[in-house]
C-alpha atoms as a PDB file:
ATOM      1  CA  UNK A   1       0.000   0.000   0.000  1.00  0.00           C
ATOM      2  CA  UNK A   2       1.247   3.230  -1.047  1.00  0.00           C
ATOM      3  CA  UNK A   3       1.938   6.116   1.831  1.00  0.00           C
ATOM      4  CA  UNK A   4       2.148   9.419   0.868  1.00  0.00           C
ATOM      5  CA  UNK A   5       4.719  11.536   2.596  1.00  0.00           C
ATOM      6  CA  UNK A   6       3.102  14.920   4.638  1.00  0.00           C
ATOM      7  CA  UNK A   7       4.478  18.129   3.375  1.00  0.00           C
ATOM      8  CA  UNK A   8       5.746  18.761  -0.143  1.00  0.00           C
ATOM      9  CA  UNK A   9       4.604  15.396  -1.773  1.00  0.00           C
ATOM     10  CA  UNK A  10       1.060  15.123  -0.141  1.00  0.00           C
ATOM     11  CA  UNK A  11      -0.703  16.431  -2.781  1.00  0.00           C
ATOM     12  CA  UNK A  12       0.591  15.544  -6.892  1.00  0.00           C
ATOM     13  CA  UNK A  13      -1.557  17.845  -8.389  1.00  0.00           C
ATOM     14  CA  UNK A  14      -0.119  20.755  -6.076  1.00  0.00           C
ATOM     15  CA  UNK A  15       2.490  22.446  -8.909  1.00  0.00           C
ATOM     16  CA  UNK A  16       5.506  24.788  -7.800  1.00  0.00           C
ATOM     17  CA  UNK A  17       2.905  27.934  -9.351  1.00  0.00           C
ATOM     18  CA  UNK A  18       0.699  26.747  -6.468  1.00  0.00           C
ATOM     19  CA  UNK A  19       2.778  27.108  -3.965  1.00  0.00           C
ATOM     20  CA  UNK A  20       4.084  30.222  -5.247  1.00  0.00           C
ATOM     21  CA  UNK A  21       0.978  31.765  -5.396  1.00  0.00           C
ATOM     22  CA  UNK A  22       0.128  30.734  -1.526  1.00  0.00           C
ATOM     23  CA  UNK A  23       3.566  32.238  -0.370  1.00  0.00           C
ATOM     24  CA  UNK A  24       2.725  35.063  -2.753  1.00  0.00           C
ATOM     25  CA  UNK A  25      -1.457  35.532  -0.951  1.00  0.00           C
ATOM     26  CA  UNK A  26       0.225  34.978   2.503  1.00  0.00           C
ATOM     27  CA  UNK A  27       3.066  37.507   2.194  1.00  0.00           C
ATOM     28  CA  UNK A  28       0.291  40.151   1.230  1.00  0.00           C
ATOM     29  CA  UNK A  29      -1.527  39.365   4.334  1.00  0.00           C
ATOM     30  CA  UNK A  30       2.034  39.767   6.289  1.00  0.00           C
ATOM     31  CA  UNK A  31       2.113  42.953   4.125  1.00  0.00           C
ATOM     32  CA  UNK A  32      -1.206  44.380   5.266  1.00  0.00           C
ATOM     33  CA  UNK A  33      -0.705  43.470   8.985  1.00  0.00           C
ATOM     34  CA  UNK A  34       2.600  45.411   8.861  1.00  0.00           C
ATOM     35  CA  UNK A  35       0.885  47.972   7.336  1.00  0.00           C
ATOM     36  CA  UNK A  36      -1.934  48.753  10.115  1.00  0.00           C
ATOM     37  CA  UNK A  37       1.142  48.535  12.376  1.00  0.00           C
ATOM     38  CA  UNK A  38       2.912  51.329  10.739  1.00  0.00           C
ATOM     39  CA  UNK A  39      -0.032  53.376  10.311  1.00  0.00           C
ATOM     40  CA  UNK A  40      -0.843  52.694  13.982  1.00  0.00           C
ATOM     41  CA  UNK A  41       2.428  54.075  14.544  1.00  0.00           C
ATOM     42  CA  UNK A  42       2.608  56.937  12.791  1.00  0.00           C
ATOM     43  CA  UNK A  43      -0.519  57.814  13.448  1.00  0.00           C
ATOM     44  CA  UNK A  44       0.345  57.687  17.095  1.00  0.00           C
ATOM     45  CA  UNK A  45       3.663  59.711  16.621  1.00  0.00           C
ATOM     46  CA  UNK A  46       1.766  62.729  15.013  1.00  0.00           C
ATOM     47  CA  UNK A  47      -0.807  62.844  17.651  1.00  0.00           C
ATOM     48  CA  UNK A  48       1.736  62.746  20.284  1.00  0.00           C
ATOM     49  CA  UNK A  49       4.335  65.597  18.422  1.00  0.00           C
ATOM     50  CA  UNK A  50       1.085  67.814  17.226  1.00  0.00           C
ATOM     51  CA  UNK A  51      -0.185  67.642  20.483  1.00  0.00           C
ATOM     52  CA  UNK A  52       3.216  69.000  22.179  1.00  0.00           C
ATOM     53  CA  UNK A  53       3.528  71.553  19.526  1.00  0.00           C
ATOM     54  CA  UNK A  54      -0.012  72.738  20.322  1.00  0.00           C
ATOM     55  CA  UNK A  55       0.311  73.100  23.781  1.00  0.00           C
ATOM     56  CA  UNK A  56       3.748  75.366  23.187  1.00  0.00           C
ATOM     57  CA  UNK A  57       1.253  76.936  20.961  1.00  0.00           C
ATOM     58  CA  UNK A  58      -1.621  77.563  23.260  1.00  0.00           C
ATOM     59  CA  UNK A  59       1.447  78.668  25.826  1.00  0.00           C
ATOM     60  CA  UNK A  60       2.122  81.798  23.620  1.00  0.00           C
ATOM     61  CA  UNK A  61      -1.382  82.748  22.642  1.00  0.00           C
ATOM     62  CA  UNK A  62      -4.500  83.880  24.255  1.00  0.00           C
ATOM     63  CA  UNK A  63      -7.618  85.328  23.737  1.00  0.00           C
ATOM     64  CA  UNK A  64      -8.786  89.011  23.658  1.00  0.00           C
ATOM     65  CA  UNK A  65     -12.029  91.081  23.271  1.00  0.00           C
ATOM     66  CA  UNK A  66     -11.187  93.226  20.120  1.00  0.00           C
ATOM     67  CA  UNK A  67     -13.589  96.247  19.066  1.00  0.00           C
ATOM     68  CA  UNK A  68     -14.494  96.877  15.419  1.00  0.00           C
ATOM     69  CA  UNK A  69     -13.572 100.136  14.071  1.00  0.00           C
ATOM     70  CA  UNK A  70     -14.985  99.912  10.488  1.00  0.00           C
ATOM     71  CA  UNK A  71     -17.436  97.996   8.198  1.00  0.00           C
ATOM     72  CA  UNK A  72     -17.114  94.227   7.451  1.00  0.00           C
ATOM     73  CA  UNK A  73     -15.607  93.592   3.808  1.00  0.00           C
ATOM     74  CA  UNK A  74     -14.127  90.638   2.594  1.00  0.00           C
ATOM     75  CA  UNK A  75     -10.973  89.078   1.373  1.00  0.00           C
ATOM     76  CA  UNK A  76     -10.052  86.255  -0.931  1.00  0.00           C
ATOM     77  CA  UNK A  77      -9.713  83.009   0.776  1.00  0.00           C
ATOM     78  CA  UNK A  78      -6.258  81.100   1.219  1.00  0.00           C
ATOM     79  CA  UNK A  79      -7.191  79.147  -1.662  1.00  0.00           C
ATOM     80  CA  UNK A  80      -8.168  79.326  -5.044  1.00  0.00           C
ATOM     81  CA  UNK A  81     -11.296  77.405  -4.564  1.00  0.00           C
ATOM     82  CA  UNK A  82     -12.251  78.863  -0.954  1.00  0.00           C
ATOM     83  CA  UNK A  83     -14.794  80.897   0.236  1.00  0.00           C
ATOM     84  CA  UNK A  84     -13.727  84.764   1.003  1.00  0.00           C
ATOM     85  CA  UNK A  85     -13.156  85.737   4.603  1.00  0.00           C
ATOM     86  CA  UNK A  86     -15.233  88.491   6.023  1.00  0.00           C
ATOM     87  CA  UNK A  87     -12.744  91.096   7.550  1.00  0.00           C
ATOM     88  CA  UNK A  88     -13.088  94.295   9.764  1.00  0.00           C
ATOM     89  CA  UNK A  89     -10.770  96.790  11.047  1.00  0.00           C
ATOM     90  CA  UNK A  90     -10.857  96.430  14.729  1.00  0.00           C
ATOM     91  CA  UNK A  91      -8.442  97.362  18.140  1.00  0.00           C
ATOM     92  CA  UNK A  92      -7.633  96.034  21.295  1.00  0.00           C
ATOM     93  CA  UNK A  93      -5.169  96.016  24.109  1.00  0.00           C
ATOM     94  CA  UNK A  94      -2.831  93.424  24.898  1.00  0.00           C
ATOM     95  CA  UNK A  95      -1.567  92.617  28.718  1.00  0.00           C
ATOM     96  CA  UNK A  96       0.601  95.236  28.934  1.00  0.00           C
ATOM     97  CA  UNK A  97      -2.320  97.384  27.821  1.00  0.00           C
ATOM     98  CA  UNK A  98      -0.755  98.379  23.970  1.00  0.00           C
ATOM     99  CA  UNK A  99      -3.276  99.261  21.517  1.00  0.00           C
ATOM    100  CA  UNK A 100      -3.413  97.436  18.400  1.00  0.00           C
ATOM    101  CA  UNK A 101      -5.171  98.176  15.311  1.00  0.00           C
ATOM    102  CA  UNK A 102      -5.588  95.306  12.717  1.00  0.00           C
ATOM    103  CA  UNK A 103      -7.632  93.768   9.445  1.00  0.00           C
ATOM    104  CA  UNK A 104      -8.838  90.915  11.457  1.00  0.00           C
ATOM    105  CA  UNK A 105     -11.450  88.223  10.629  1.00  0.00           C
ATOM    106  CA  UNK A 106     -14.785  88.409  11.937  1.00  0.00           C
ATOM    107  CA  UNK A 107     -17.649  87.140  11.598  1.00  0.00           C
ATOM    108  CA  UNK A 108     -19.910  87.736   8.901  1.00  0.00           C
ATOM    109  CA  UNK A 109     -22.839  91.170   9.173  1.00  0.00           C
ATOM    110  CA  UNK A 110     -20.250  92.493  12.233  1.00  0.00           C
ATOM    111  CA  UNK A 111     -21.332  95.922  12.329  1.00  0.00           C
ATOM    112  CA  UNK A 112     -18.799  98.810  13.451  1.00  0.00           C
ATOM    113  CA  UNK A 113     -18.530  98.929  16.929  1.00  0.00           C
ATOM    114  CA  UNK A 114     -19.045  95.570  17.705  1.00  0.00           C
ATOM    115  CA  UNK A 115     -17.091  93.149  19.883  1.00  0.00           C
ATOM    116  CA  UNK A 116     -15.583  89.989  18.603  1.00  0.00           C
ATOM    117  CA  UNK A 117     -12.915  87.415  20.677  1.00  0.00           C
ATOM    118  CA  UNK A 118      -9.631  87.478  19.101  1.00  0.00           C
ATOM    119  CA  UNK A 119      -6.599  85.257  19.191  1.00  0.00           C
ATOM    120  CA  UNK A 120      -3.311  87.135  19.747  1.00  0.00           C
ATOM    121  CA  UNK A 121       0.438  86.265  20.629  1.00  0.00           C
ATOM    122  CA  UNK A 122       3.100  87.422  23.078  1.00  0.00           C
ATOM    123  CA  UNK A 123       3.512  90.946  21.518  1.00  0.00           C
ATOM    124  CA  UNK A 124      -0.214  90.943  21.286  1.00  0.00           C
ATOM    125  CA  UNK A 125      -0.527  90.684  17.675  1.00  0.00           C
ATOM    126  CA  UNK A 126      -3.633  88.663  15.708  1.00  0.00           C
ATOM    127  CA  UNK A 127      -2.854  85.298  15.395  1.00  0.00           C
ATOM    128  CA  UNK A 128      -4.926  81.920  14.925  1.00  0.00           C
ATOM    129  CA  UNK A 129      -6.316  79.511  17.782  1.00  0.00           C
ATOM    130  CA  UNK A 130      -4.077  76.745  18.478  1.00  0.00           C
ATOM    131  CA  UNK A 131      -5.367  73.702  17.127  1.00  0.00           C
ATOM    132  CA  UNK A 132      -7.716  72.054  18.666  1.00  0.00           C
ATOM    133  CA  UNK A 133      -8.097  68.293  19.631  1.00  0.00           C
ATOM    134  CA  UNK A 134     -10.524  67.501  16.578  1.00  0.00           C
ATOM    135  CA  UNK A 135      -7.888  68.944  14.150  1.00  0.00           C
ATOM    136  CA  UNK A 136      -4.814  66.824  15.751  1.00  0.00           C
ATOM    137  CA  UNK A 137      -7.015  63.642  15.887  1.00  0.00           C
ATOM    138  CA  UNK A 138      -8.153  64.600  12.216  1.00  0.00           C
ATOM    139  CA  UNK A 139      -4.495  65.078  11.312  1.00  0.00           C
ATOM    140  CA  UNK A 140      -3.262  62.161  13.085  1.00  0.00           C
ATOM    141  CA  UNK A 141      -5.783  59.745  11.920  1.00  0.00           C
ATOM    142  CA  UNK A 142      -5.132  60.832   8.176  1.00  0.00           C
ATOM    143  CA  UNK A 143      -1.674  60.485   8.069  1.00  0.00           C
ATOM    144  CA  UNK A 144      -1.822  56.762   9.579  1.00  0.00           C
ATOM    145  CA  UNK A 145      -4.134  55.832   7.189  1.00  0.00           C
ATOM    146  CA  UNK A 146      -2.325  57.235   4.597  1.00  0.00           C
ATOM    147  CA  UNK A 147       0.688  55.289   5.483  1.00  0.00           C
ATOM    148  CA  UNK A 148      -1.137  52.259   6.126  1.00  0.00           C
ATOM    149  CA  UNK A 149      -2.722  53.037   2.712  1.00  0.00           C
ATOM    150  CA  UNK A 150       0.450  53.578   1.338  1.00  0.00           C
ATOM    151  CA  UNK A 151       2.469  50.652   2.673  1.00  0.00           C
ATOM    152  CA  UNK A 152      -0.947  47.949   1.562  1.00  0.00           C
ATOM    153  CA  UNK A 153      -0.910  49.101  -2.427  1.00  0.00           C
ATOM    154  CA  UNK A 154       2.864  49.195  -2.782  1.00  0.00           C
ATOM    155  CA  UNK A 155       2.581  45.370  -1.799  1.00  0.00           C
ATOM    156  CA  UNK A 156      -0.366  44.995  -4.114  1.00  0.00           C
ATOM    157  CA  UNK A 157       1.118  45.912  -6.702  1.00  0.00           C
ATOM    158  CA  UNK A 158       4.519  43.928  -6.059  1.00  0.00           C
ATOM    159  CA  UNK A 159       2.425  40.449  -5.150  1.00  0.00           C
ATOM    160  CA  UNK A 160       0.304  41.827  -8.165  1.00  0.00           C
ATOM    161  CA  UNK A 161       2.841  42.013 -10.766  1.00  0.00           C
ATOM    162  CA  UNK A 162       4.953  38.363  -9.162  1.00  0.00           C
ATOM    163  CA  UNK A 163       1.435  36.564 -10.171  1.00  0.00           C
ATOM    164  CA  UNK A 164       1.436  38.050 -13.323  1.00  0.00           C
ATOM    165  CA  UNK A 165       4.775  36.357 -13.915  1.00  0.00           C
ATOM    166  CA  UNK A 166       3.897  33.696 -12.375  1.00  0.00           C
ATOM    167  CA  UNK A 167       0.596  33.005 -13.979  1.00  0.00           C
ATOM    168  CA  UNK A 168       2.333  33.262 -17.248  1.00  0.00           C
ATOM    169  CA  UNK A 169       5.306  31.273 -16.736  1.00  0.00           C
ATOM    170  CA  UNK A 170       2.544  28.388 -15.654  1.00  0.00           C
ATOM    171  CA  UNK A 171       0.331  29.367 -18.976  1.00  0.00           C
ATOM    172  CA  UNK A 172       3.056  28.912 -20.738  1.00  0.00           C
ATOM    173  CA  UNK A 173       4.685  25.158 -19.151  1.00  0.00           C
ATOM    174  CA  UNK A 174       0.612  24.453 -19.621  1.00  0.00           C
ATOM    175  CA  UNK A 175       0.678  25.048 -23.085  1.00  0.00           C
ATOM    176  CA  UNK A 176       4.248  22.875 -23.827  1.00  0.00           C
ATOM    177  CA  UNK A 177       2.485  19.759 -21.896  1.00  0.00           C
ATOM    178  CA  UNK A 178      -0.633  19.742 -23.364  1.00  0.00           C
ATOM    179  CA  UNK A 179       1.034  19.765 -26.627  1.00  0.00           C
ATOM    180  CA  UNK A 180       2.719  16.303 -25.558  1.00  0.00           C
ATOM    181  CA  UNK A 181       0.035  14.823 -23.958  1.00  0.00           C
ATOM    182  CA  UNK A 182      -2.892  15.775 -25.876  1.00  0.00           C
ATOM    183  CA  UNK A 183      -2.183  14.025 -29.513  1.00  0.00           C
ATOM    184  CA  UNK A 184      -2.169  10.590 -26.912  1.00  0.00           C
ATOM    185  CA  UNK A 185      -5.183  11.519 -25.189  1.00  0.00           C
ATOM    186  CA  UNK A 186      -7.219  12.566 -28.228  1.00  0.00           C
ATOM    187  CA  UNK A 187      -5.518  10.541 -30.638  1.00  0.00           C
ATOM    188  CA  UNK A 188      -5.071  12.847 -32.968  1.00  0.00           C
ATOM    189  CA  UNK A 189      -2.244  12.662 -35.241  1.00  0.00           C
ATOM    190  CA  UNK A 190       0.884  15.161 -34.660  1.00  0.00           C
ATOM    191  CA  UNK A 191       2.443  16.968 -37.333  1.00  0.00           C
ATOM    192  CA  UNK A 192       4.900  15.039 -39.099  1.00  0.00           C
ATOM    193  CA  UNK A 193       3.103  11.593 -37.475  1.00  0.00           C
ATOM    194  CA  UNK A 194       2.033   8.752 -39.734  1.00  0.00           C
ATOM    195  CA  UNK A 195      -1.128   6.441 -39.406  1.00  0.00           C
ATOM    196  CA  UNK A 196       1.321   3.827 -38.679  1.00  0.00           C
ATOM    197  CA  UNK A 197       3.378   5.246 -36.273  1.00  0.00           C
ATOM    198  CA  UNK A 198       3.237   4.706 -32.643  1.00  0.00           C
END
């Protein structure tokens, strides 16, 4: 009675483009799992270094109760395809009780004379709000994803392009048995082959 071996030899009709192609599925999976891990990461490390930098931030900046001095207009937005920014002229003091004048934004229908809360720096000039814990997690949460992203369709496209090759390469050693095996099988005569021949 015939035993066959585990391993390798336990299945005959398992070819070398088989196994290929299982290394090839299972080192995508690797792939992916090192991906999420490096997103994970990075994803961690901006939250962590954007969260520093925005408490330095918030360290240096604080808010005032600024006075408009003039009517609301508006200015072009920061990009091409934004929305424009309603502005008024408006002053304040800062804590050692300067006054500044400045274009600040406000927001929209502020009539003159109004008050608005401003964000201003050491020296008491306008500035922007720190960044807020929604815009770090936003941040930090894109850029993981993006490298996780990243990392998963880079080895797509290599395991991808391997069973291209390998597909073919197996098309093709296919092809060159079937041409042996199939004049037998069918018994239809070869090129070249006589009726007589064997």
């Amino acid at each position: 009675m015939h035993h066959r071996r585990p391993g390798r030899e336990s299945n005959p009709l398992r070819r070398d483009a088989d196994r290929t192609r299982a290394r090839l599925r299972a080192a995508f999976m690797v792939a992916c799992l090192l991906a999420v891990i490096c997103g994970v990461a990075v994803g961690r490390s901006a939250w962590t270094h954007a969260g520093r930098a925005a408490a330095e931030m918030a360290r240096h900046r604080y808010s005032v109760t600024a006075v408009t001095v003039g009517e609301t207009t508006y200015r072009a937005g920061p990009g091409p395809s934004t929305r424009p920014v309603p502005v008024a002229p408006a002053t304040w003091r800062d804590t050692s009780h300067r006054v500044h004048t400045e274009t600040v934004p406000v927001p929209a229908a502020t009539r003159n004379g109004e008050t608005v809360r401003l964000w201003v720096d050491d020296q008491g000039n306008a500035t922007t709000a720190p960044p807020g814990t929604a815009h770090i997690a936003l941040n930090a949460i894109s850029l993981g994803t993006g490298a996780a992203a990243g990392i998963a369709l880079a080895a797509g496209a290599a395991v991808h392009a391997r069973l291209r090759i390998v597909d073919a390469r197996s098309g093709r050693a296919w092809a060159s048995e079937w041409a042996s095996v199939e004049p037998r099988w069918s018994g239809r005569l070869r090129p070249g082959q006589g009726s007589g021949d064997d």
